[in-house]
PDB file of N, CA and C in Angstrom:
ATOM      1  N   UNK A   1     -19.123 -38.346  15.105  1.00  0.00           N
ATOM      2  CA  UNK A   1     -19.506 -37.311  14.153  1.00  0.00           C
ATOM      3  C   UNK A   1     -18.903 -35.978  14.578  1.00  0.00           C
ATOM      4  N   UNK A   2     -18.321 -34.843  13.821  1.00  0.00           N
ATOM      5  CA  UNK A   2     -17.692 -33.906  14.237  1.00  0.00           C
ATOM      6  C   UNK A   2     -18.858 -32.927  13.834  1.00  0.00           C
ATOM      7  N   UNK A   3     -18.577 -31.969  13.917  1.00  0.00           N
ATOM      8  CA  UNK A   3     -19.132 -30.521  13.934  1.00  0.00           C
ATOM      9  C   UNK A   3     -19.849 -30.307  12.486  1.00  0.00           C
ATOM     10  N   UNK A   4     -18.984 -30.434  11.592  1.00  0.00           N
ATOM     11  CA  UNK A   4     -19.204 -30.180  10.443  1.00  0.00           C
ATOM     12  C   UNK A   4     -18.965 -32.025   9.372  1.00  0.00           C
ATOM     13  N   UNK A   5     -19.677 -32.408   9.281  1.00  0.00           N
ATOM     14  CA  UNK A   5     -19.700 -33.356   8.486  1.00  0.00           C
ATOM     15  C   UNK A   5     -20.227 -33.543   7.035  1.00  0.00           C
ATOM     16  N   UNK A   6     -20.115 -34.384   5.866  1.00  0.00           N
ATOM     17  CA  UNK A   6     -20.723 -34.627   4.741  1.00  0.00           C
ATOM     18  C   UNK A   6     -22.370 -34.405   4.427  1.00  0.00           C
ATOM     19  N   UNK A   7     -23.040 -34.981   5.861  1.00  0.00           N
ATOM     20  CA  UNK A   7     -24.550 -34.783   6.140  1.00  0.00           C
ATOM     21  C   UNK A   7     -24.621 -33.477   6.017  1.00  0.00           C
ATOM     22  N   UNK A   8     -23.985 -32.702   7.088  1.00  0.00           N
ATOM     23  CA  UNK A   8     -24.077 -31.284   7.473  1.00  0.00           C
ATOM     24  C   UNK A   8     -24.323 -30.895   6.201  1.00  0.00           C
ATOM     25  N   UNK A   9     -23.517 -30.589   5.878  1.00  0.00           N
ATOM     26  CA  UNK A   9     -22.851 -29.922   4.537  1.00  0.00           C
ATOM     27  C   UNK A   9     -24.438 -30.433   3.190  1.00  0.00           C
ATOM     28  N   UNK A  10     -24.680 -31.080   2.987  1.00  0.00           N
ATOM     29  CA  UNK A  10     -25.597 -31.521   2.366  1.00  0.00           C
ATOM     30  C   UNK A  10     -26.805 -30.822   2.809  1.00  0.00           C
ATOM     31  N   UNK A  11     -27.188 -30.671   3.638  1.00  0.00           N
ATOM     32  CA  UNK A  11     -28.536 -30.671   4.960  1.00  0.00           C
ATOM     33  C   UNK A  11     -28.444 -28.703   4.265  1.00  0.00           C
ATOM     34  N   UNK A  12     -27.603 -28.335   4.239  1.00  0.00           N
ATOM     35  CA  UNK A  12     -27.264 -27.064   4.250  1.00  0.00           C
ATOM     36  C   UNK A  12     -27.432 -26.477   3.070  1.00  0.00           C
ATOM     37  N   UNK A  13     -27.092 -26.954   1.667  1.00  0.00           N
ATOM     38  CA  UNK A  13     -26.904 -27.243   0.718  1.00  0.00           C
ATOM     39  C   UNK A  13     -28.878 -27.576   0.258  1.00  0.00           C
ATOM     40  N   UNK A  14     -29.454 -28.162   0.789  1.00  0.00           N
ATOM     41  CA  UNK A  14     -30.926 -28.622   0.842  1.00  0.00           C
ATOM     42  C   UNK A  14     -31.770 -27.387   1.046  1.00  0.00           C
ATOM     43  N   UNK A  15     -31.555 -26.866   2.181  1.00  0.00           N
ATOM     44  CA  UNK A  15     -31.929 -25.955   2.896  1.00  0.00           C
ATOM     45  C   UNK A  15     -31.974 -24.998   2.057  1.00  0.00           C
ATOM     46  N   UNK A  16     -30.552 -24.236   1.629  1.00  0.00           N
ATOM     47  CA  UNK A  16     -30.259 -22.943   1.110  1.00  0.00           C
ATOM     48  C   UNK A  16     -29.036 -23.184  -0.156  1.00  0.00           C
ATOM     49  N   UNK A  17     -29.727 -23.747  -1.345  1.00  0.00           N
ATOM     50  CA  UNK A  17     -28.728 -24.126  -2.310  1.00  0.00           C
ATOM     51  C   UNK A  17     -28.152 -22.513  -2.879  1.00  0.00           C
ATOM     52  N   UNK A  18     -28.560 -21.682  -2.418  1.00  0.00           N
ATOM     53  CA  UNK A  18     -27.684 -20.366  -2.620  1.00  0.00           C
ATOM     54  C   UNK A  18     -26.256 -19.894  -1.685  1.00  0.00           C
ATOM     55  N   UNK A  19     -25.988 -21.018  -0.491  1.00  0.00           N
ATOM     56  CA  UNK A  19     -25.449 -20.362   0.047  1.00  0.00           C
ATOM     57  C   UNK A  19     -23.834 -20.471  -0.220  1.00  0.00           C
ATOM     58  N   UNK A  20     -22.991 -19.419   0.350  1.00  0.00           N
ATOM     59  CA  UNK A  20     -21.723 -19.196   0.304  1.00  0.00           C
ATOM     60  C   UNK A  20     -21.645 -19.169   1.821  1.00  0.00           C
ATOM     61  N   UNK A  21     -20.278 -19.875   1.635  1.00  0.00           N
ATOM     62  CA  UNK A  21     -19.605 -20.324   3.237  1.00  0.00           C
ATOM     63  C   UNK A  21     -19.026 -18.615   3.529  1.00  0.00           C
ATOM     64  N   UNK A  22     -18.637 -18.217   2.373  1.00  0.00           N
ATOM     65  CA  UNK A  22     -17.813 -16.748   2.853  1.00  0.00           C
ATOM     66  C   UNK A  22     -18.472 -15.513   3.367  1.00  0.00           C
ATOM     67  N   UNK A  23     -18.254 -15.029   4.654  1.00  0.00           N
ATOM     68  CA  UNK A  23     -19.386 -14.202   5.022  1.00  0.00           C
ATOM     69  C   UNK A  23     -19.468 -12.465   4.315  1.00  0.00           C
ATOM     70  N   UNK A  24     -20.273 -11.713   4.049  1.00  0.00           N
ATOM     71  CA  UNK A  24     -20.604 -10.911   3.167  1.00  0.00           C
ATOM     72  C   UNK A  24     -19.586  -9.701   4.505  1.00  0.00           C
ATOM     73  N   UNK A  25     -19.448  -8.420   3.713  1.00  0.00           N
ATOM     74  CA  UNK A  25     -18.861  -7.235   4.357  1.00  0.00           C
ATOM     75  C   UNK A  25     -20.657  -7.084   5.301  1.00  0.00           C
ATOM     76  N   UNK A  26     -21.664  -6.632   4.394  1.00  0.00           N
ATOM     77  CA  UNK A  26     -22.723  -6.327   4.967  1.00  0.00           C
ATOM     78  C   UNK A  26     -23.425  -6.755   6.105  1.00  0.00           C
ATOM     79  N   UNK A  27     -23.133  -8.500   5.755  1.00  0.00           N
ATOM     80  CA  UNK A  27     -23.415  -8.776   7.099  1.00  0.00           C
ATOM     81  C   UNK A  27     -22.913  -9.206   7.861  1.00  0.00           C
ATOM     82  N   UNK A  28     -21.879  -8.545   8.217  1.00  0.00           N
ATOM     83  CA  UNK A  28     -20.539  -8.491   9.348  1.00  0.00           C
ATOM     84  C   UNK A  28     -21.253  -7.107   9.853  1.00  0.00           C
ATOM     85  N   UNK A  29     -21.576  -5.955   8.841  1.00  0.00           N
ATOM     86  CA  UNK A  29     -21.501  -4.732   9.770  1.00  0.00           C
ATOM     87  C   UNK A  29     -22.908  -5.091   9.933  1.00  0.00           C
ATOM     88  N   UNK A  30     -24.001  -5.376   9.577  1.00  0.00           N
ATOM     89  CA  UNK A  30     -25.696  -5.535  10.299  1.00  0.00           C
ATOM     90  C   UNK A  30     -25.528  -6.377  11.409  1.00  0.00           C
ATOM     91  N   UNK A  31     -24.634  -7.512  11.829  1.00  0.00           N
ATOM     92  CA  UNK A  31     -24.296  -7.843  12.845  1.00  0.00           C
ATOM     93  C   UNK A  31     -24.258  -7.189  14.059  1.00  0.00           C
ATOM     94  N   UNK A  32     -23.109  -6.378  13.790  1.00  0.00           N
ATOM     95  CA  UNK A  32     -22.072  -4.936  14.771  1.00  0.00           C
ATOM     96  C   UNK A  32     -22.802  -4.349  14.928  1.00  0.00           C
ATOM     97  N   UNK A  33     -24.267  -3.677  13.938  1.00  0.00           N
ATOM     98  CA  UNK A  33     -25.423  -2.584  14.235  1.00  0.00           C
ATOM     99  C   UNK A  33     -25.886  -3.468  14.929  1.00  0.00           C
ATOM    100  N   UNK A  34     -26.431  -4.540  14.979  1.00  0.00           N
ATOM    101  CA  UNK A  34     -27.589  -5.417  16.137  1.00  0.00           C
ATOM    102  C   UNK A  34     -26.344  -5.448  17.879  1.00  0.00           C
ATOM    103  N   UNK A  35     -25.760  -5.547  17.510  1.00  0.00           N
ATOM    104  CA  UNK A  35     -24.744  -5.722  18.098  1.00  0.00           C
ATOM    105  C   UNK A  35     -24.699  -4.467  19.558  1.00  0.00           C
ATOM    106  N   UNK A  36     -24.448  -2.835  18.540  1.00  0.00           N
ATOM    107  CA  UNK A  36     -24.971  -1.958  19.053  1.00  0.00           C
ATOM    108  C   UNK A  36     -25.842  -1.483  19.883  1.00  0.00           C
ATOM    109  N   UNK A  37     -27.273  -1.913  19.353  1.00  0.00           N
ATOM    110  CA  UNK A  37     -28.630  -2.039  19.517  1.00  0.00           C
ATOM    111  C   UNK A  37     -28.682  -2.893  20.766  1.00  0.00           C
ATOM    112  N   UNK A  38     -28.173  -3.838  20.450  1.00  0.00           N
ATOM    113  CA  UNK A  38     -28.617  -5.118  22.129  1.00  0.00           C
ATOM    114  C   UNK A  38     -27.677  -4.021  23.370  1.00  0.00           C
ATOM    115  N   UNK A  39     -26.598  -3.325  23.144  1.00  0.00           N
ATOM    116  CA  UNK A  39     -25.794  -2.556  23.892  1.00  0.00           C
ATOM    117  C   UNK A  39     -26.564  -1.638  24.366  1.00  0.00           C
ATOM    118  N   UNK A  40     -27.368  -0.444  23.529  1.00  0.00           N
ATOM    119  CA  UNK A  40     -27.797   0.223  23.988  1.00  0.00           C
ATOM    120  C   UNK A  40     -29.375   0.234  25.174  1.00  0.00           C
ATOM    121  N   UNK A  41     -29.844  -1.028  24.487  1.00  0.00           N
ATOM    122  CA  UNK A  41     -31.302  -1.665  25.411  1.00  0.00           C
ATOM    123  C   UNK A  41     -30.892  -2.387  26.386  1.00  0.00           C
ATOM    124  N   UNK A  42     -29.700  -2.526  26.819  1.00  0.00           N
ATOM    125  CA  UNK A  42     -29.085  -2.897  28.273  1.00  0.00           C
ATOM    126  C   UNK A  42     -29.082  -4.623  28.344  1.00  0.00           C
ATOM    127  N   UNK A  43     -28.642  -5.423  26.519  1.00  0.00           N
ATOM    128  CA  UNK A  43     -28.784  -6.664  26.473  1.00  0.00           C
ATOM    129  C   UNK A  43     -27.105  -6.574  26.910  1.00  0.00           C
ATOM    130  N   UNK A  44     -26.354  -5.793  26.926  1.00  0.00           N
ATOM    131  CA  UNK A  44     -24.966  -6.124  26.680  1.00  0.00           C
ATOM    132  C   UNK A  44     -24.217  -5.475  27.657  1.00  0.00           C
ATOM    133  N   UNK A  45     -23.006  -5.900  28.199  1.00  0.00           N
ATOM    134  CA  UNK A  45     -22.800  -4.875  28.982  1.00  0.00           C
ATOM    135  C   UNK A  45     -21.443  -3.405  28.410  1.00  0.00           C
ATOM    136  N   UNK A  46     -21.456  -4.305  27.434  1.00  0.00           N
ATOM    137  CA  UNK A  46     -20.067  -3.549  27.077  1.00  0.00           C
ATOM    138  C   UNK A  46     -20.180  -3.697  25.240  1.00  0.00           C
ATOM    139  N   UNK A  47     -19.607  -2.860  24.015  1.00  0.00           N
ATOM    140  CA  UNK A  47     -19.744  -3.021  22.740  1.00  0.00           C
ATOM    141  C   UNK A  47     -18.619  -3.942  22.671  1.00  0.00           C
ATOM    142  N   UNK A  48     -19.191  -5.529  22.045  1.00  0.00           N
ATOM    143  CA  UNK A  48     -18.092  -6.945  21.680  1.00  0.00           C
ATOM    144  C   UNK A  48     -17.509  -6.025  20.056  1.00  0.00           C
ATOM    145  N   UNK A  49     -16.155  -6.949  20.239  1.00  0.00           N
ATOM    146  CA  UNK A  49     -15.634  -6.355  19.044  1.00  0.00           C
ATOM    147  C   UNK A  49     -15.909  -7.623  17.615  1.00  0.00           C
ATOM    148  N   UNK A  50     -15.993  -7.163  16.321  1.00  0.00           N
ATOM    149  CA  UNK A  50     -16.061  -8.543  15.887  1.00  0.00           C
ATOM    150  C   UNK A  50     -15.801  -9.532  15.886  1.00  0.00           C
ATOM    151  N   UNK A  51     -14.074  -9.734  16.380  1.00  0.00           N
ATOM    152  CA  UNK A  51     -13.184 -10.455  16.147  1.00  0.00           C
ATOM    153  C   UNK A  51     -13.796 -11.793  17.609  1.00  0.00           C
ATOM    154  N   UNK A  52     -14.408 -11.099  18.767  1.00  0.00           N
ATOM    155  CA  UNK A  52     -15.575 -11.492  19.244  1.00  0.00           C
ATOM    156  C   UNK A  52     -16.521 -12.241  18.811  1.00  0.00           C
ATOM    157  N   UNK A  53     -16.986 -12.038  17.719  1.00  0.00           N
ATOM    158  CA  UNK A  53     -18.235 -12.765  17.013  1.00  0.00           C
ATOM    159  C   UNK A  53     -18.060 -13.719  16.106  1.00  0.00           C
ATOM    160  N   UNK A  54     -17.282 -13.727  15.091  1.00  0.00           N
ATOM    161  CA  UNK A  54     -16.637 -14.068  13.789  1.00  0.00           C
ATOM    162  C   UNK A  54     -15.314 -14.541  14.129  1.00  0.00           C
ATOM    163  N   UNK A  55     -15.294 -15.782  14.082  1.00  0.00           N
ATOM    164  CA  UNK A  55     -13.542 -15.959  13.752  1.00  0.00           C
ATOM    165  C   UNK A  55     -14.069 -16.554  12.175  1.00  0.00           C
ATOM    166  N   UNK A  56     -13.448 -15.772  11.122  1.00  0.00           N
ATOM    167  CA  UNK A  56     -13.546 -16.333  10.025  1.00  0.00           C
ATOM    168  C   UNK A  56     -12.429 -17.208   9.175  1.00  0.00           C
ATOM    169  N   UNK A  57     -11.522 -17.565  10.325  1.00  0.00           N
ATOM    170  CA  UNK A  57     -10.008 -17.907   9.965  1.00  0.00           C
ATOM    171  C   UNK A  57     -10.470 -19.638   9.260  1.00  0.00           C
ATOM    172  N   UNK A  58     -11.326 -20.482   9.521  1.00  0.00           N
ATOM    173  CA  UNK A  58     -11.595 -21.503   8.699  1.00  0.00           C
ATOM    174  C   UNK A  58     -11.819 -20.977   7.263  1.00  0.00           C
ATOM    175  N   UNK A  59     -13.195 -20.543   7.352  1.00  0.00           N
ATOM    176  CA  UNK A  59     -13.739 -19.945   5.793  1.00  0.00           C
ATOM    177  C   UNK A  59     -12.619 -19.261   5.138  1.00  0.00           C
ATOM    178  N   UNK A  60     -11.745 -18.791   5.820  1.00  0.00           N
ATOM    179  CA  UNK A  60     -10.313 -17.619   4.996  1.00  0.00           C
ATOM    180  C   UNK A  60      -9.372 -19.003   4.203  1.00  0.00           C
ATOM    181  N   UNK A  61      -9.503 -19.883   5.047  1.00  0.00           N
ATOM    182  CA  UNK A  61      -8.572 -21.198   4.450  1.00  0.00           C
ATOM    183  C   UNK A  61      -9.214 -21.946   3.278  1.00  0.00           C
ATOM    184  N   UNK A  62     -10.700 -22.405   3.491  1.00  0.00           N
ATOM    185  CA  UNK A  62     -11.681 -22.650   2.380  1.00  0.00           C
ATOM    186  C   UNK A  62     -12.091 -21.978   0.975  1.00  0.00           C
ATOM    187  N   UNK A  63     -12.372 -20.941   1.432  1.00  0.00           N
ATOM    188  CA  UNK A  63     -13.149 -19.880   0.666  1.00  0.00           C
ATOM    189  C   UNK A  63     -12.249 -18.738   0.633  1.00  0.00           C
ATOM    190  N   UNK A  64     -11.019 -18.851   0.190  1.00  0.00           N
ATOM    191  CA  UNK A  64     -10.204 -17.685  -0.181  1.00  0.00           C
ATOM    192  C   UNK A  64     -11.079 -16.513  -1.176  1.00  0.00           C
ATOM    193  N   UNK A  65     -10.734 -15.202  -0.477  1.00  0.00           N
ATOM    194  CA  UNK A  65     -11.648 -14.299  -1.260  1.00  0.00           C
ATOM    195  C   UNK A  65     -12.801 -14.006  -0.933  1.00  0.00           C
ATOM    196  N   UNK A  66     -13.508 -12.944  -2.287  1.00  0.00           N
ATOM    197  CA  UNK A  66     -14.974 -12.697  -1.498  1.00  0.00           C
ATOM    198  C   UNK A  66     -15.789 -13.558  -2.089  1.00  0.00           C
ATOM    199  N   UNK A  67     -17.138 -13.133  -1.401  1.00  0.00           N
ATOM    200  CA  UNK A  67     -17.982 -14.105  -1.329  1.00  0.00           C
ATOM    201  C   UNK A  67     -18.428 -14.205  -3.032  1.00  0.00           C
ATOM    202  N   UNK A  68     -19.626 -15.288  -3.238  1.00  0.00           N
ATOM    203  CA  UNK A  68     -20.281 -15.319  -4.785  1.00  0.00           C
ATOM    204  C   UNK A  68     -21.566 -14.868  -4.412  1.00  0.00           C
ATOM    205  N   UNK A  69     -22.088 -14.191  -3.798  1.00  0.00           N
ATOM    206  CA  UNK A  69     -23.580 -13.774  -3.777  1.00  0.00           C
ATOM    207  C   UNK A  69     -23.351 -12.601  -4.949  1.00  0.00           C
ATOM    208  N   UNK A  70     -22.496 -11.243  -4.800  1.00  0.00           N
ATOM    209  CA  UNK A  70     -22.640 -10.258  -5.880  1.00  0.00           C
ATOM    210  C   UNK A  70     -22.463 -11.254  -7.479  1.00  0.00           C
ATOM    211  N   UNK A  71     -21.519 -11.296  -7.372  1.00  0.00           N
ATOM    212  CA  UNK A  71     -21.230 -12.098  -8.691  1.00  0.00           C
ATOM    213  C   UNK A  71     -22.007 -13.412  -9.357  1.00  0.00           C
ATOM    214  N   UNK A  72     -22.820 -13.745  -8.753  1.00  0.00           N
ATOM    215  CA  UNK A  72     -24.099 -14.452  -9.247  1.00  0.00           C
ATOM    216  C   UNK A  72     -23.388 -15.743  -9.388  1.00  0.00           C
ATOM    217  N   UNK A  73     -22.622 -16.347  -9.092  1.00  0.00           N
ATOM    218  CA  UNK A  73     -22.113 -17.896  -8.766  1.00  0.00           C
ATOM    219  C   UNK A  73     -22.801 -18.831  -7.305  1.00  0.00           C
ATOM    220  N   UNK A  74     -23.429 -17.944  -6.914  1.00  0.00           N
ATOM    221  CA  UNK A  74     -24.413 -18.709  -5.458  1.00  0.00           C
ATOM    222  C   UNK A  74     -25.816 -18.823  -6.009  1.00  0.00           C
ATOM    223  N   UNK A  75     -25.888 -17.917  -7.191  1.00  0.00           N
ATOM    224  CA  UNK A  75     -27.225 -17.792  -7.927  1.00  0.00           C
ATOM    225  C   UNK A  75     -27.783 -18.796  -8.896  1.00  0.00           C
ATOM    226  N   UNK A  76     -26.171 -19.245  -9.424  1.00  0.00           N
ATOM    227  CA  UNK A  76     -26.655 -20.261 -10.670  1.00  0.00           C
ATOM    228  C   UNK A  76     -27.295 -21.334 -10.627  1.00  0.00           C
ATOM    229  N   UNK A  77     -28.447 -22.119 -11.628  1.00  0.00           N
ATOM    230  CA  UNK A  77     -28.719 -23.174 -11.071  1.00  0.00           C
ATOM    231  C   UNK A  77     -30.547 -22.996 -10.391  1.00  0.00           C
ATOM    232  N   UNK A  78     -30.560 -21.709 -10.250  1.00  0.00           N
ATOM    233  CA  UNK A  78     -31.958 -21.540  -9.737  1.00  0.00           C
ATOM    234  C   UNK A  78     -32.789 -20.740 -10.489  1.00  0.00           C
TER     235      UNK A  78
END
């Protein structure tokens, strides 16, 4: 079984039939603010850069473009 399988994907889909694989601008930067935050309370030793956190280079191959949460295509259906 690999990482990401048919189950997965389903299981996920069950869970959160709203979701989009493509990650939002917003929460890339509420990330970077928590991100901040763990830095400044002495969780971190140094500020990680995103490219650190996020490799979004799969989802960029999948999910060309932005996400469907604004545009109400993650919405439909519910």
């Amino acid at each position: 079984m690999g990482i990401i399988d048919r189950e997965f994907v389903l299981e996920t889909l069950r869970v959160s039939p709203r979701y989009c694989a493509q990650l939002t601008p917003k929460y890339i930067s509420s990330t970077m603010a928590f991100v901040g935050a763990l830095r400044k309370m002495g969780y971190s030793k140094r500020e990680l850069d995103k490219n650190e956190i996020f490799d979004t280079s799969l989802i960029e191959k999948v999910h060309p473009g932005k996400d469907h949460y604004g545009d109400g295509i993650a919405l439909s259906g519910t």
